[in-house]
Protein backbone atom coordinates (compact mmCIF):
# COMPACT_ATOMS: atom_id res chain seq x y z
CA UNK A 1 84.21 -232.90 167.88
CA UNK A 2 86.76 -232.05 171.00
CA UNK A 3 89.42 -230.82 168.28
CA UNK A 4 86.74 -228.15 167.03
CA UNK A 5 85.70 -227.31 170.81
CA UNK A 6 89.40 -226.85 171.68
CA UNK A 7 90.17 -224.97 168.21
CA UNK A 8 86.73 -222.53 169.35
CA UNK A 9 88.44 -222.16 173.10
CA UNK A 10 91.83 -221.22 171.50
CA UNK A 11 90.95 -218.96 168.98
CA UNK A 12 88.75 -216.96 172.01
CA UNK A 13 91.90 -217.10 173.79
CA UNK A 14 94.02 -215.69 171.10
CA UNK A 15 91.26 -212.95 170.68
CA UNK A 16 91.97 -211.80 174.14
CA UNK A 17 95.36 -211.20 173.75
CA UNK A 18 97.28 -209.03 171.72
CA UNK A 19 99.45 -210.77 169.06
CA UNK A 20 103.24 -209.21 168.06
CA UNK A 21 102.74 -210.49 164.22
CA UNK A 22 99.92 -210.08 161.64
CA UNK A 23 100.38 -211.96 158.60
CA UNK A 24 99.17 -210.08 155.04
CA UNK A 25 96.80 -213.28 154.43
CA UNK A 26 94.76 -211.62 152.82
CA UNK A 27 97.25 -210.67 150.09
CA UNK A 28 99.35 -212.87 149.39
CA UNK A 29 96.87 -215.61 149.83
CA UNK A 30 96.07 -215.87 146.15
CA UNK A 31 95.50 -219.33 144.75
CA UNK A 32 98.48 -218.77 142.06
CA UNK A 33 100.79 -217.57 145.08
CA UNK A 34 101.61 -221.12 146.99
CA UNK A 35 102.07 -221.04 150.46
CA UNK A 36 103.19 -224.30 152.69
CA UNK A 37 101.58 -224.96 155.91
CA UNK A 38 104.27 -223.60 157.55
CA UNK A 39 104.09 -220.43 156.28
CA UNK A 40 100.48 -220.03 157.17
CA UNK A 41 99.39 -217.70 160.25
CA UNK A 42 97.77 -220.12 162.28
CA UNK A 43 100.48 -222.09 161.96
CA UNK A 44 102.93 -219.56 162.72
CA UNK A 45 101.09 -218.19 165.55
CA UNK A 46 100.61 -221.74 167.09
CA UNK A 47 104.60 -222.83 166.61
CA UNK A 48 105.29 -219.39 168.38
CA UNK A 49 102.56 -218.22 171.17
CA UNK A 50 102.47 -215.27 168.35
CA UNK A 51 105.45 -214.15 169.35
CA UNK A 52 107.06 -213.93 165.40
CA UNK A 53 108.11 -210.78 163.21
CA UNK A 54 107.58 -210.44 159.87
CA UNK A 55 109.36 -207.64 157.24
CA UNK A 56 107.73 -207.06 153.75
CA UNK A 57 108.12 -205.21 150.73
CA UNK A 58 105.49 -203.28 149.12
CA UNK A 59 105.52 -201.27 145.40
CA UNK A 60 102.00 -198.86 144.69
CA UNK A 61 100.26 -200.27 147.79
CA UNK A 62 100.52 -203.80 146.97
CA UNK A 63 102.39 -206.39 148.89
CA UNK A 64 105.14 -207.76 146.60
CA UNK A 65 106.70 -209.73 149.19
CA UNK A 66 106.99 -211.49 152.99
CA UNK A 67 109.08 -212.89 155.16
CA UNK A 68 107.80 -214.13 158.84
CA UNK A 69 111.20 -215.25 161.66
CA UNK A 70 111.31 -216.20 165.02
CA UNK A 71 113.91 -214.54 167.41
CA UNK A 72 115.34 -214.98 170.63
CA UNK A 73 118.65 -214.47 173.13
CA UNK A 74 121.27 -216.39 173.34
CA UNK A 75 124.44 -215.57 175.77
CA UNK A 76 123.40 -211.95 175.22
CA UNK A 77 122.84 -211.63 171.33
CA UNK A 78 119.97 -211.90 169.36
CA UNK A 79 119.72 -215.09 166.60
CA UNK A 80 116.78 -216.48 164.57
CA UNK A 81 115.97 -220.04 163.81
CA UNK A 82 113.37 -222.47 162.72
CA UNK A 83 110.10 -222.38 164.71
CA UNK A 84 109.17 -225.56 166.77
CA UNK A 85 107.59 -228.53 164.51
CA UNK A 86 108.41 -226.03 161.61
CA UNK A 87 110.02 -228.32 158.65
CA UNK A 88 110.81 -224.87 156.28
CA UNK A 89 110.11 -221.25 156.15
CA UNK A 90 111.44 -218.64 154.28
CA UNK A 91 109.14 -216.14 152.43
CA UNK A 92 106.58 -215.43 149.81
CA UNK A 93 106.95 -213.30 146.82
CA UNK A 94 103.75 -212.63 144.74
CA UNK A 95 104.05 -213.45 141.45
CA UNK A 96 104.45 -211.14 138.62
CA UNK A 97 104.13 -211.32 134.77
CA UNK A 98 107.38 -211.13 133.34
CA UNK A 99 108.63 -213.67 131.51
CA UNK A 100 110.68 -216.43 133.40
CA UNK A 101 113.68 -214.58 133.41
CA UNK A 102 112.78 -211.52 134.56
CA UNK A 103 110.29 -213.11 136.97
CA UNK A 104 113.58 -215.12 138.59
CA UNK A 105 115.33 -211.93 138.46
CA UNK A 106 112.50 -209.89 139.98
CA UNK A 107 111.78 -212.53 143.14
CA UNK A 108 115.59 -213.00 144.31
CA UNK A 109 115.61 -209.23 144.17
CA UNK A 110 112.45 -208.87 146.52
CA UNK A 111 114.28 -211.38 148.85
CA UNK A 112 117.37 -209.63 149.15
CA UNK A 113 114.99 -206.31 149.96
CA UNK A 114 112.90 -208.66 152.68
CA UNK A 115 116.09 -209.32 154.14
CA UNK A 116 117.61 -206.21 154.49
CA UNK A 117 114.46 -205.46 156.47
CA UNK A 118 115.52 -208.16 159.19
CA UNK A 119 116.75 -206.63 162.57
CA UNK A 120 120.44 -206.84 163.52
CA UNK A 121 121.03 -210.54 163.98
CA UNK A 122 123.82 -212.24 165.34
CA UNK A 123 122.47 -215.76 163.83
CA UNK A 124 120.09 -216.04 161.09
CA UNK A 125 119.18 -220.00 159.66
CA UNK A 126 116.09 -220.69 157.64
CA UNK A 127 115.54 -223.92 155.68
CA UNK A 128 113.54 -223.19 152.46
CA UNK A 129 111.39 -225.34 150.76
CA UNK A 130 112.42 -227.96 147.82
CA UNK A 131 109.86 -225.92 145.45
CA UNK A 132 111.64 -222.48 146.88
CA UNK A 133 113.17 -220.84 143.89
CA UNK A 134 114.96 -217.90 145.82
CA UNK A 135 118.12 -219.53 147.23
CA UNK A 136 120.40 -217.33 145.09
CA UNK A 137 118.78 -213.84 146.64
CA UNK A 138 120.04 -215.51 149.98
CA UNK A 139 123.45 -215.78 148.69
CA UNK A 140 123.53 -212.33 147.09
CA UNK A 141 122.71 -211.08 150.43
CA UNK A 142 125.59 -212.83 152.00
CA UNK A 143 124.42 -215.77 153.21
CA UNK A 144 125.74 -219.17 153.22
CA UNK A 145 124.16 -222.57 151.63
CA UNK A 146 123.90 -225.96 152.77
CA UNK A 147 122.04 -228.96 151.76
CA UNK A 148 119.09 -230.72 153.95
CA UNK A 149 117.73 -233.92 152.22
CA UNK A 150 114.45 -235.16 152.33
CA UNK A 151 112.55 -237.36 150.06
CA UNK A 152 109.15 -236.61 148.42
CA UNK A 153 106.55 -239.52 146.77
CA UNK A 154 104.71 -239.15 143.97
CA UNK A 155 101.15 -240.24 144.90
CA UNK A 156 99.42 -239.51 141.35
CA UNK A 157 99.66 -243.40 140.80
CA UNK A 158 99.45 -246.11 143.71
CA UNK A 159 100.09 -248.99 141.46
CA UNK A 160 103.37 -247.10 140.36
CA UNK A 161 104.42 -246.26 144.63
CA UNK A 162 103.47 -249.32 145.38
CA UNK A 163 105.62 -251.07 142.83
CA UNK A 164 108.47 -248.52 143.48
CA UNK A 165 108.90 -249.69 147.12
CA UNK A 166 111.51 -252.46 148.43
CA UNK A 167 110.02 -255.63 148.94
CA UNK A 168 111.28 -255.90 152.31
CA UNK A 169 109.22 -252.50 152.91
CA UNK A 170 105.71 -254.18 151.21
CA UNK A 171 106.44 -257.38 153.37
CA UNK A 172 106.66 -255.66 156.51
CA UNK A 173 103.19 -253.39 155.64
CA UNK A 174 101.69 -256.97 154.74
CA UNK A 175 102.29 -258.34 157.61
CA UNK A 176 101.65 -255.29 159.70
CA UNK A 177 98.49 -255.31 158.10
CA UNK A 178 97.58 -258.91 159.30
CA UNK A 179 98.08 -257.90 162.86
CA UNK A 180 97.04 -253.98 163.39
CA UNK A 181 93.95 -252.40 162.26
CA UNK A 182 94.82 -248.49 161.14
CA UNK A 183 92.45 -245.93 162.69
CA UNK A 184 92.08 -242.57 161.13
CA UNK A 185 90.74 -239.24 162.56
CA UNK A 186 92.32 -240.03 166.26
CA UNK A 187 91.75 -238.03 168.76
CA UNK A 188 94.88 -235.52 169.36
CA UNK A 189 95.13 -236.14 173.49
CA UNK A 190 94.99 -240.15 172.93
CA UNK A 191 97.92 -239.28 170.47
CA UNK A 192 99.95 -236.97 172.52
CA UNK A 193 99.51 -239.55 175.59
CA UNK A 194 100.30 -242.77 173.17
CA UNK A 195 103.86 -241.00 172.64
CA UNK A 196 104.47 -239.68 176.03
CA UNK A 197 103.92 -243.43 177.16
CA UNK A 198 106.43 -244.84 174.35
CA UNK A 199 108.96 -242.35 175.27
CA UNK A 200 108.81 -243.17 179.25
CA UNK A 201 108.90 -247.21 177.95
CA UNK A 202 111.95 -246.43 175.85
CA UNK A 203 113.09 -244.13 178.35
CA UNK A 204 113.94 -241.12 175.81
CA UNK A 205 113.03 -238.12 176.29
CA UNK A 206 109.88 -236.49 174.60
CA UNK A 207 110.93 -233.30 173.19
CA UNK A 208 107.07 -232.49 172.20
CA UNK A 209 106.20 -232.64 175.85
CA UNK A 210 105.07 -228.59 175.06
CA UNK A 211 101.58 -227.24 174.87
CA UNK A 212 102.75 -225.89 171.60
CA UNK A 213 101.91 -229.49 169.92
CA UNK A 214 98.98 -230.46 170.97
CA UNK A 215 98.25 -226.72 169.69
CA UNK A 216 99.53 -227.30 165.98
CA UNK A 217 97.68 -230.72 166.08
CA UNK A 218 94.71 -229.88 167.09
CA UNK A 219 94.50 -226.50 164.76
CA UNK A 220 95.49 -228.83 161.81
CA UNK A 221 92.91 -231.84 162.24
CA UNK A 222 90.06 -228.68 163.02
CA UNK A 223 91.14 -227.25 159.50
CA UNK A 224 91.17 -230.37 157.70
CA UNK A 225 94.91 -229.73 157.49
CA UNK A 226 96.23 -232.73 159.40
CA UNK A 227 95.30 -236.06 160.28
CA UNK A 228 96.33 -238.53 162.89
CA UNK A 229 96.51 -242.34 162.37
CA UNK A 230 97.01 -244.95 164.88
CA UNK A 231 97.94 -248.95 164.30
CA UNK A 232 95.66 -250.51 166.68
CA UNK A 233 96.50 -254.35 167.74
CA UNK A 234 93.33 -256.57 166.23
CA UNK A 235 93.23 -258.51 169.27
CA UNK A 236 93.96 -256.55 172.11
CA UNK A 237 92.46 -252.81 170.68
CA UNK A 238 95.90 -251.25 172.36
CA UNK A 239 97.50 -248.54 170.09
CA UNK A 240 100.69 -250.36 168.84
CA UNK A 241 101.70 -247.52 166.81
CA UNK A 242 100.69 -243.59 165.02
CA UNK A 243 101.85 -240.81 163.39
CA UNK A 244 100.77 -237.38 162.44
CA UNK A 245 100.63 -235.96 159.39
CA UNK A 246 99.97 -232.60 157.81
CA UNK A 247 99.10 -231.10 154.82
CA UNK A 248 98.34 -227.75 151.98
CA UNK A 249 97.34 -227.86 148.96
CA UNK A 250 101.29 -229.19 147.22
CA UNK A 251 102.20 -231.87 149.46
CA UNK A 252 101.58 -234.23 152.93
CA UNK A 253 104.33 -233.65 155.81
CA UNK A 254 105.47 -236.47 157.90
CA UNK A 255 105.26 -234.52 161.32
CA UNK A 256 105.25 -237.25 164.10
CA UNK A 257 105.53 -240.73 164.89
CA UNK A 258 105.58 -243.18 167.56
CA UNK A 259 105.70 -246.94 168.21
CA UNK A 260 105.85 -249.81 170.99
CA UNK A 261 108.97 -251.43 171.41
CA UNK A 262 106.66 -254.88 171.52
CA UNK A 263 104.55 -253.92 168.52
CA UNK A 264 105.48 -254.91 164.94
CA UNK A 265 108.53 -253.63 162.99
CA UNK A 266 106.14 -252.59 160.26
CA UNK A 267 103.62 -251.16 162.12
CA UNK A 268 104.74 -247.13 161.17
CA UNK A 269 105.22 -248.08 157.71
CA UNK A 270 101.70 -249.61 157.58
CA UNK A 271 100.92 -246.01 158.74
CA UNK A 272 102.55 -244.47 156.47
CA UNK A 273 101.24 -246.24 153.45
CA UNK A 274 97.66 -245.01 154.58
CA UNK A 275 98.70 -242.03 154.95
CA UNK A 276 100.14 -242.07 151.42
CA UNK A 277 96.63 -243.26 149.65
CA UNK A 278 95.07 -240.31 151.29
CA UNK A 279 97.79 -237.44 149.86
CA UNK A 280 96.76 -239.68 146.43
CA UNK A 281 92.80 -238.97 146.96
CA UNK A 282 93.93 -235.22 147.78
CA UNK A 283 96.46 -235.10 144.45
CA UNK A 284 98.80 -233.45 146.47
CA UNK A 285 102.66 -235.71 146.92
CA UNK A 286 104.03 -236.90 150.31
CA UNK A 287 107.26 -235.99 151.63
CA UNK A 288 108.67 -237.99 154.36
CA UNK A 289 110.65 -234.91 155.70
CA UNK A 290 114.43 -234.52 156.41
CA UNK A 291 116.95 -237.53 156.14
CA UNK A 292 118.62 -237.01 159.18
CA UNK A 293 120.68 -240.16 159.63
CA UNK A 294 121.61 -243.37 157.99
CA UNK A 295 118.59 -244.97 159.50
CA UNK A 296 116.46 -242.24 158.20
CA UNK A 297 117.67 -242.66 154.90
CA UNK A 298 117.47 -245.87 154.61
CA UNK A 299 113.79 -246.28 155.89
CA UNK A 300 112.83 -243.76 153.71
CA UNK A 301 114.20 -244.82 150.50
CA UNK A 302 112.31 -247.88 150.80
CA UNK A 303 108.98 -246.68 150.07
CA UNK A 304 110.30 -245.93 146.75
CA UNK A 305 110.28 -241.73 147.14
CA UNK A 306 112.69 -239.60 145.55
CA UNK A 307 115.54 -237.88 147.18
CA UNK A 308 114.63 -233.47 146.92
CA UNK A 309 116.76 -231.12 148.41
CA UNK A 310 116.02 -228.18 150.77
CA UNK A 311 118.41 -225.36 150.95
CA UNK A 312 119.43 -224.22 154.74
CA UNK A 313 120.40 -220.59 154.18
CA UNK A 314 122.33 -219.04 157.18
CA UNK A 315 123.79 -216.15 158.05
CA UNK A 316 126.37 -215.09 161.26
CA UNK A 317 128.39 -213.01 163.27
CA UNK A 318 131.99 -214.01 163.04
CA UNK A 319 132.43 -213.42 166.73
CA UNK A 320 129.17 -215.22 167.37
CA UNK A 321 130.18 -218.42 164.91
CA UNK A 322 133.46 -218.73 167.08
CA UNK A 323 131.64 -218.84 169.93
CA UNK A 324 129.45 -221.46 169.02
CA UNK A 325 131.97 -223.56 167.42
CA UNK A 326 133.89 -223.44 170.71
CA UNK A 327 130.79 -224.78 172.35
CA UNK A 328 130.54 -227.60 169.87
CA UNK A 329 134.34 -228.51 170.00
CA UNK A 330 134.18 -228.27 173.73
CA UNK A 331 130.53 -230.41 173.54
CA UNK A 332 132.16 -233.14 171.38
CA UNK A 333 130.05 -232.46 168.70
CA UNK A 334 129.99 -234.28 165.54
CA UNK A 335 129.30 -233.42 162.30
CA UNK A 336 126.12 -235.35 161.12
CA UNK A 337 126.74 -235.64 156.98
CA UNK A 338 122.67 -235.93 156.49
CA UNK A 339 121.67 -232.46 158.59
CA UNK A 340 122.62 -228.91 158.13
């Protein structure tokens, strides 16, 4: 396969240079200590060139704790944000055997300690997971809480998703369905060139024009982590639509999608529902990631999924926040009520 041949070249490349970060895999890799995909090495070193940190906290030579973060400079101080393609962060604490109390006690506690450990920064913003239980060590520490929305499907039951969705969303797959044919296990460079192409024809600019992508893509189909689906028209073979998705062993990410302006309205969601019937035959639940406008919403709702929330911790520099809320007021920025 050319995703394995490409994974072999870039793991040799990887071996030939010296990486900033090593993830403790191998400890907190446990199957009762859950991990997302984004908090995964390869995916971290793929979002990053390698270039993240990491702080952890460690009690009689075991590794209690970890946090991974991305920094860089900005007019002359040093901030932290999300990692490109990265839909949440934040760390992993091992799990203990208190009882729940304690246990909720004992993790915030280890995050407050993991983030001590962060260097001096001017700007830090992580968005946590829904199933993150360690919002309030963030706040202890000082940060400050907003809300992201997503929404998150149930696959245990088709019968019970596919009844849960608005009939305008099941008439559009049906009829989707009568003029694409859905291809699975694409090949990540007919992908990447599929949505350059429907950005030029839209005339929008593609913001994963970066070798970082095809990267993350490729890893993720190699590692039976990800999977790439396009809509092909059943007369003329031309890829009408696609997506990406990715996966661990909780829950399918929506990652990436793409369409023709000529091809049919319903040709993502027809995507989409494939994708859904395969996070059923892995028992893991779909999540359609962040509702970042009305339009978003909206879509979204209509394949019957449930709205979850994902807690954007952030802390600043006072002198730093003014600064960037002079940028935004001079900018004309708006406040968008479904982001954080």
């Amino acid at each position: 396969m050319r995703a394995q041949g490409k994974l072999e070249e870039y793991q040799a490349a990887r071996q030939r240079r010296s990486l900033t970060a090593t993830c403790p895999t191998n400890v907190l890799n446990k199957a009762d200590t859950y991990r997302t995909i984004f908090q995964q090495e390869w995916w971290l070193d793929s979002a990053t060139n390698g270039q993240y940190g990491e702080v952890s906290v460690r009690a009689d030579n075991s590794l209690l704790g970890w946090l991974p973060y991305v920094t860089r400079r900005r007019w002359g101080y040093l901030v932290s944000e999300m990692p490109f393609l990265t839909h949440t962060l934040g760390p992993v604490v091992a799990p203990g055997t208190g009882n729940p109390t304690n246990e909720f006690l004992r993790s915030n506690s280890i995050v407050r300690e993991l983030l001590g450990k962060l260097p001096k920064l001017a700007h830090f913003r992580q968005i946590l997971s829904p199933h993150d239980p360690n919002t309030l060590g963030f706040i202890e520490f000082g940060c400050h809480v907003k809300v992201q929305f997503t929404f998150i499907s149930d696959c245990t039951d088709l019968d019970v998703v596919w009844k849960n969705m608005r009939d305008k969303t099941r008439n559009l797959i049906r009829r989707a369905e009568e003029k694409n044919a859905v291809v699975a296990d694409v090949d990540v460079d007919e992908f990447l060139r599929v949505y350059s192409e429907n950005c030029c024809e839209r005339g929008i600019a593609n913001h994963y024009d970066d070798p970082r992508t095809e990267r993350i893509l490729i890893q993720s189909v190699a590692r039976d982590q990800g999977r790439i689906y396009l809509a092909r028209n059943r007369i003329t073979g031309a890829a009408d639509a696609g997506i990406a998705v990715v996966w661990d062993s909780r829950c399918m990410y929506f990652l990436m999608s793409t369409r023709k302006t000529s091809a049919h309205s319903g040709a993502v969601s027809q995507l989409l529902w494939n994708a859904i019937q395969e996070a059923h035959r892995r028992r893991i639940s779909f999540d359609f990631d962040g509702a970042s406008s009305m339009g978003t919403y909206k879509f979204m709702s209509g394949f019957g999924a449930m709205p979850a929330r994902r807690h954007v911790v952030e802390r600043f520099d006072p002198v730093y926040h003014a600064l960037d809320k002079m940028r935004a007021s001079f900018l004309g920025k708006m406040e968008n009520p479904f982001g954080a």
